[in-house]
Protein backbone atom coordinates (compact mmCIF):
# COMPACT_ATOMS: atom_id res chain seq x y z
CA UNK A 1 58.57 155.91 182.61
CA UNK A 2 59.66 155.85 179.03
CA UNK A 3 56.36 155.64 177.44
CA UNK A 4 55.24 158.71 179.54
CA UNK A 5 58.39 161.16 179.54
CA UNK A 6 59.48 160.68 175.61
CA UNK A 7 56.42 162.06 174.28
CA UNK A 8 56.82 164.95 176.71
CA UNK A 9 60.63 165.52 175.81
CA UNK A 10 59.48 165.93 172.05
CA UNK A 11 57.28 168.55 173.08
CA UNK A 12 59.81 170.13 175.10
CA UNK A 13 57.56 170.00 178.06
CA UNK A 14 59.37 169.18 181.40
CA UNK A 15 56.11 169.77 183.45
CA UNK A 16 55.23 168.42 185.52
CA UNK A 17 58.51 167.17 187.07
CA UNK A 18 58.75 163.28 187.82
CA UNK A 19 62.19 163.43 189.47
CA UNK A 20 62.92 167.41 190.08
CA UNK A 21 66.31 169.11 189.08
CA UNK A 22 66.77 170.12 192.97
CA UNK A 23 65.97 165.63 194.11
CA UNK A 24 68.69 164.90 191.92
CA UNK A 25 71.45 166.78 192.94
CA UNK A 26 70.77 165.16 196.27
CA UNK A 27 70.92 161.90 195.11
CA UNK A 28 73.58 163.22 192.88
CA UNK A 29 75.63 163.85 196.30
CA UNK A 30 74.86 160.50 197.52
CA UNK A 31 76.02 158.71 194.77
CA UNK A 32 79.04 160.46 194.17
CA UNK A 33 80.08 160.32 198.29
CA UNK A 34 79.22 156.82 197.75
CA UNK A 35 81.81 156.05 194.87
CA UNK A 36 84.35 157.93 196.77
CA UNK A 37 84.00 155.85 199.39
CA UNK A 38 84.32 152.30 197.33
CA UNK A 39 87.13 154.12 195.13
CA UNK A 40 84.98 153.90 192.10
CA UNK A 41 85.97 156.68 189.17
CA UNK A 42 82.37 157.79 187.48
CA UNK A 43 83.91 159.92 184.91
CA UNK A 44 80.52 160.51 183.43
CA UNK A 45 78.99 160.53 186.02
CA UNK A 46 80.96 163.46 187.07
CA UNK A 47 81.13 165.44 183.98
CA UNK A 48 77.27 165.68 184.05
CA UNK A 49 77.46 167.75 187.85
CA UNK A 50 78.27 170.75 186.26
CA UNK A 51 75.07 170.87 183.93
CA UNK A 52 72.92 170.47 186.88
CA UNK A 53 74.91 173.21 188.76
CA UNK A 54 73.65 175.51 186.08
CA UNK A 55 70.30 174.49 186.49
CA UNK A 56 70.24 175.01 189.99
CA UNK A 57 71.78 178.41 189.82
CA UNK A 58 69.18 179.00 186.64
CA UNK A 59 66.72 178.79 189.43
CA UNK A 60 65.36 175.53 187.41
CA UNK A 61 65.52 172.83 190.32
CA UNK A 62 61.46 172.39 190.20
CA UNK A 63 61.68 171.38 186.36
CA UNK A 64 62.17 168.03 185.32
CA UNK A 65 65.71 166.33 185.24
CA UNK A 66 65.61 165.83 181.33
CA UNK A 67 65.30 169.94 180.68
CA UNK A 68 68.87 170.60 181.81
CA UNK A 69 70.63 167.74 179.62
CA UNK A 70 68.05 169.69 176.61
CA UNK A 71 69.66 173.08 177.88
CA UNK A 72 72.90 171.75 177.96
CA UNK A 73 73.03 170.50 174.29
CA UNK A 74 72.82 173.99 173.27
CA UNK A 75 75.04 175.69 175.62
CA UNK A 76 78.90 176.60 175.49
CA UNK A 77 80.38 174.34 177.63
CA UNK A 78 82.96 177.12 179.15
CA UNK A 79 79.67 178.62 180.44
CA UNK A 80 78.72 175.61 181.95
CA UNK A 81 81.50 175.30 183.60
CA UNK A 82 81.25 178.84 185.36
CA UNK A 83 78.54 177.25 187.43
CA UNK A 84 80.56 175.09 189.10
């Protein structure tokens, strides 16, 4: 998966999506109901909701997971956090 999404990421092309924004906030969910449930903290894990929040509400769920984390690097986190 490496060897075919890097080169893409350079580019800055998140078309087309191999695991869409919108799939991994449902797996997101899963995951994090899962932990809950074992009483396992996933601070990471966790902090990284929010930035996919955004890029649901950016209308951006049929773009590639990678773009958000991109859009993320460059925004204010305080606006990220809006989202949530």
């Amino acid at each position: 998966m490496f060897q075919m999404r890097a080169p893409m990421m350079v580019e800055g092309v998140y078309e087309p999506a191999t695991m869409k924004v919108s799939i991994w906030q449902k797996d997101m969910a899963i995951i994090a109901a899962f932990a809950a449930d074992v009483g396992c903290a996933t601070p990471l894990f966790t902090l990284t909701q929010p930035v996919y929040a955004q890029a649901m509400a950016m209308g951006l769920s049929f773009l590639a997971t990678p773009y958000p984390s991109f859009r993320a690097a460059s925004t204010d986190p305080v606006q990220v956090l809006r989202y949530e």
